[in-house]
N, C-alpha and C. Protein backbone atom coordinates (compact mmCIF):
# COMPACT_ATOMS: atom_id res chain seq x y z
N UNK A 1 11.71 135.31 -111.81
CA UNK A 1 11.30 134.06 -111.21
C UNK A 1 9.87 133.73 -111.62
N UNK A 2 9.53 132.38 -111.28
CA UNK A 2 8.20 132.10 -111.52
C UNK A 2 6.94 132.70 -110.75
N UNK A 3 5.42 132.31 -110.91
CA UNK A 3 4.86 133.02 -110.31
C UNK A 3 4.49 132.24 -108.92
N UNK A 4 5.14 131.14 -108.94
CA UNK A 4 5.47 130.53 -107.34
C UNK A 4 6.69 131.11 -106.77
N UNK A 5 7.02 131.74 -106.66
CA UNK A 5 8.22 132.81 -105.74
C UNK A 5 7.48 132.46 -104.45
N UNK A 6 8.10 132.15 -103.49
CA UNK A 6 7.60 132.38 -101.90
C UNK A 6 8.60 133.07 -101.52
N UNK A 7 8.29 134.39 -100.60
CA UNK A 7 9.34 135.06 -99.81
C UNK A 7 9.12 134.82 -98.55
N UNK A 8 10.06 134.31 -97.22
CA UNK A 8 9.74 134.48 -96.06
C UNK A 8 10.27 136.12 -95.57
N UNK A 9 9.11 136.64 -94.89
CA UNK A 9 9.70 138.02 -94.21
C UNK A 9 10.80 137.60 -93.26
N UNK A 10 11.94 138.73 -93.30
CA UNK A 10 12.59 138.92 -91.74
C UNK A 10 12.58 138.92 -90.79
N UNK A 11 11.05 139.86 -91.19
CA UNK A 11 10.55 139.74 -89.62
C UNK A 11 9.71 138.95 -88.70
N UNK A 12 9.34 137.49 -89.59
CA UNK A 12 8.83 136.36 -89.30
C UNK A 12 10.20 135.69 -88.56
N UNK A 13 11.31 135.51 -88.62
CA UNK A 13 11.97 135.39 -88.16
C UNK A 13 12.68 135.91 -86.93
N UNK A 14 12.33 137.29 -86.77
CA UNK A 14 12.48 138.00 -86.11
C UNK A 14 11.71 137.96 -84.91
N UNK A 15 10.13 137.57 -85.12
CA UNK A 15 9.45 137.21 -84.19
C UNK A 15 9.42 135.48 -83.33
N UNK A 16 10.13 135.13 -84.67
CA UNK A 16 10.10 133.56 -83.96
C UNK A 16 11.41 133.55 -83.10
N UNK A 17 12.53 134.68 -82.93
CA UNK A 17 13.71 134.61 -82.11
C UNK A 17 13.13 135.66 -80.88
N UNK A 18 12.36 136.33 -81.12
CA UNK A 18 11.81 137.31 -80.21
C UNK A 18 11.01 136.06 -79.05
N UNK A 19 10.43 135.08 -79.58
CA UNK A 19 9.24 134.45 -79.11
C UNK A 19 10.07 133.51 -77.95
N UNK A 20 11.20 132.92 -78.82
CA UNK A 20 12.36 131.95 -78.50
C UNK A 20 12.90 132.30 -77.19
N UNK A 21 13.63 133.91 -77.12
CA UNK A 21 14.28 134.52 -76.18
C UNK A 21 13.07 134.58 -75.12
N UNK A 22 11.99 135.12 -75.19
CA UNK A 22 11.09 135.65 -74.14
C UNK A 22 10.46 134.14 -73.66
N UNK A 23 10.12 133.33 -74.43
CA UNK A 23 9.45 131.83 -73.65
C UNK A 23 10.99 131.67 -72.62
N UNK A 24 12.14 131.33 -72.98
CA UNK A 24 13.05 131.26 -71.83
C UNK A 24 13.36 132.33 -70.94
N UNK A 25 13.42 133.41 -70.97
CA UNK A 25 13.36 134.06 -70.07
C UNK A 25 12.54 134.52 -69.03
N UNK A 26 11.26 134.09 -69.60
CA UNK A 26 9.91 134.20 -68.80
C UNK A 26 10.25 132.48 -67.66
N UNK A 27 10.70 131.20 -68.62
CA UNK A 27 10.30 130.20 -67.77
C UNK A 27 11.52 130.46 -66.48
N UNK A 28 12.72 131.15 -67.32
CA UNK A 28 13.87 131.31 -65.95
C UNK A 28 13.44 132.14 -64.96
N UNK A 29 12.12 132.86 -64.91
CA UNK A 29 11.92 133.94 -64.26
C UNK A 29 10.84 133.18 -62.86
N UNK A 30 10.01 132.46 -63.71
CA UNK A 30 9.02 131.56 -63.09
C UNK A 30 9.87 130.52 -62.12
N UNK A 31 11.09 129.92 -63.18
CA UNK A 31 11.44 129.12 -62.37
C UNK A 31 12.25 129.94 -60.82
N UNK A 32 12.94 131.24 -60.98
CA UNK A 32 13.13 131.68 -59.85
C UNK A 32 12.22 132.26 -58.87
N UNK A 33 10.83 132.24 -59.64
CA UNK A 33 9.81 132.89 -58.28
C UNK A 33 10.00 131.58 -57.42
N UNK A 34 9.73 130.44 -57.67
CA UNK A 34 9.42 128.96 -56.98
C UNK A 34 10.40 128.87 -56.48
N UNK A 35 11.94 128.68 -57.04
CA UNK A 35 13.09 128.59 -56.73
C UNK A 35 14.14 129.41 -56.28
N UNK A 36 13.96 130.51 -55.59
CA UNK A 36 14.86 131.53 -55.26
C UNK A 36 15.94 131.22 -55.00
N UNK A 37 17.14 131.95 -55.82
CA UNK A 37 18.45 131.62 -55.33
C UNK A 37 19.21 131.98 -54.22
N UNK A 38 18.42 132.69 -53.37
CA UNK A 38 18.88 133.17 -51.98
C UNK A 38 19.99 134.65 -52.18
N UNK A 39 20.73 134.66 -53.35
CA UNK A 39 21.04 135.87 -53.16
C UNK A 39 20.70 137.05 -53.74
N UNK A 40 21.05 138.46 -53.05
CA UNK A 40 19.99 139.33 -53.54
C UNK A 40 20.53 139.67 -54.64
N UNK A 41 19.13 140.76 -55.40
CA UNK A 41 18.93 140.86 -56.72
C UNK A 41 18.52 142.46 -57.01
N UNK A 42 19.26 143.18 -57.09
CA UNK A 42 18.48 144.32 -57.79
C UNK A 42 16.75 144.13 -58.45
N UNK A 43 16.12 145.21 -57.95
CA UNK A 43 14.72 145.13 -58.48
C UNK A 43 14.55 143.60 -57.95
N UNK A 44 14.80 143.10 -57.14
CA UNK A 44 14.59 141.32 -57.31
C UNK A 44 12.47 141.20 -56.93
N UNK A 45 12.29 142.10 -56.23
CA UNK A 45 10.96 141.88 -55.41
C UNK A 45 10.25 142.00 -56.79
N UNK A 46 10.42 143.01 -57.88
CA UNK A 46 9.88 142.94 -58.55
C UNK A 46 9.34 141.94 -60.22
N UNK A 47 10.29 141.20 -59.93
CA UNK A 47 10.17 139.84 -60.62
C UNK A 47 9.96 140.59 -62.80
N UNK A 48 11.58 141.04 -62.53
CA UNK A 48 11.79 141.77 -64.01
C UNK A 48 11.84 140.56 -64.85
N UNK A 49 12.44 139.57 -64.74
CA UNK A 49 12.68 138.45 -65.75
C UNK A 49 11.16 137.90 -66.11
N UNK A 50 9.99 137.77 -65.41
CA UNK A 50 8.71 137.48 -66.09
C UNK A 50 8.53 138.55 -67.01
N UNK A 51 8.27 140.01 -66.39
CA UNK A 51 7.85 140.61 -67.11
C UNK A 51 8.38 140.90 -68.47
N UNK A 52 9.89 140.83 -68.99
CA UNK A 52 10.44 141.22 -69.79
C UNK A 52 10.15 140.06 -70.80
N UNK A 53 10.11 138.35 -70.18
CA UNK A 53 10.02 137.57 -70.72
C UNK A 53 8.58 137.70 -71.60
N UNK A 54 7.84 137.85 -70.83
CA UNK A 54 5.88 137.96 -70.86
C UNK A 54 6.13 138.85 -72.48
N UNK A 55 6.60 140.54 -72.27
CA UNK A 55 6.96 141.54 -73.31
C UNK A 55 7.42 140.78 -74.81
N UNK A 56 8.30 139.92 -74.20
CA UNK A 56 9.42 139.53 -75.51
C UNK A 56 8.37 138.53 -76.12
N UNK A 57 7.64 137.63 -75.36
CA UNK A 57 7.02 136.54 -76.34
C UNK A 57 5.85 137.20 -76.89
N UNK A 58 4.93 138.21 -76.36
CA UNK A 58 4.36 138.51 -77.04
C UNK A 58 4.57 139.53 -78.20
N UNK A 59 5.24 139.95 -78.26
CA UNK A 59 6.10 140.67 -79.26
C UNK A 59 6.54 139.72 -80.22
N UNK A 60 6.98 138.84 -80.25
CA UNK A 60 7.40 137.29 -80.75
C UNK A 60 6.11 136.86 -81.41
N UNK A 61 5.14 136.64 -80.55
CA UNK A 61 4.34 136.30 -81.27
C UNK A 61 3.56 136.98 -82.22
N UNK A 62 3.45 137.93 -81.79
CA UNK A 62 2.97 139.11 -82.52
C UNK A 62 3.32 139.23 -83.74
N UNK A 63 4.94 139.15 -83.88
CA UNK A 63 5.62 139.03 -85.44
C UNK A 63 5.01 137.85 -86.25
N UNK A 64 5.34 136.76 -85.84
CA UNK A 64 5.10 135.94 -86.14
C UNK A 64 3.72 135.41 -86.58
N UNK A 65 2.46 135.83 -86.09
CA UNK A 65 1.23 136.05 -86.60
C UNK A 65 1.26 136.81 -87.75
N UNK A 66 1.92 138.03 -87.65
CA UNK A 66 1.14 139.53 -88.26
C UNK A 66 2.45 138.83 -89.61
N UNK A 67 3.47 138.36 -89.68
CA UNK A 67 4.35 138.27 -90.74
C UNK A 67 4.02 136.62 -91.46
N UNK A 68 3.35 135.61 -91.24
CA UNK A 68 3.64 134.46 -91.20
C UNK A 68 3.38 134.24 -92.69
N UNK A 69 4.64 133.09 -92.87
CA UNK A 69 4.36 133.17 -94.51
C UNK A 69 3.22 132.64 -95.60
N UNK A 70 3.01 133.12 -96.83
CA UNK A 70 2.15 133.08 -97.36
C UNK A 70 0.90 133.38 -96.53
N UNK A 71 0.55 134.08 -95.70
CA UNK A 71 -0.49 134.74 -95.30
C UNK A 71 -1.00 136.13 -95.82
N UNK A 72 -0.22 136.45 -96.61
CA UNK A 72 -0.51 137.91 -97.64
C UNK A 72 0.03 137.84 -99.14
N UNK A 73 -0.79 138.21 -99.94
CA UNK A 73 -0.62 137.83 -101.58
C UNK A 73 0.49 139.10 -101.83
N UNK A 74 1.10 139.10 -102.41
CA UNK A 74 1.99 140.20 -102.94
C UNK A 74 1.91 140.26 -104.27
N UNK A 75 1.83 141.06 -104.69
CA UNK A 75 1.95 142.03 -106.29
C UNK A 75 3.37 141.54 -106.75
């Protein structure tokens, strides 16, 4: 190929579905602190759906920074 080849990483992708999953699961989590559905919940007091959400986007983002394309020259 030429010496314009662009490769997108995987794992730029990987972080932008990581980022995807955790922004909604964090807002479903938020939206049930405000909105409680009245019935109970395993671990419910502890409000797992932020935290996991919070985990996943920054992980998400994380990829997505550290992989983003053309941000590193390759050989």
């Amino acid at each position: 190929m030429s010496g314009d080849d662009h490769r997108i990483s995987i794992w730029f992708f990987v972080g932008a579905l990581l980022g995807v999953y955790g922004a909604l699961i964090l807002g479903a989590g938020i939206w049930d602190l405000f909105y409680p559905s009245g019935l109970p919940q395993a671990m419910g007091h502890l409000h797992v759906a932020i935290w996991w959400g919070a985990l996943l986007l920054v992980f998400g983002l994380f990829y997505c920074v550290r992989f983003w394309p053309g941000g590193q020259s390759r050989r």
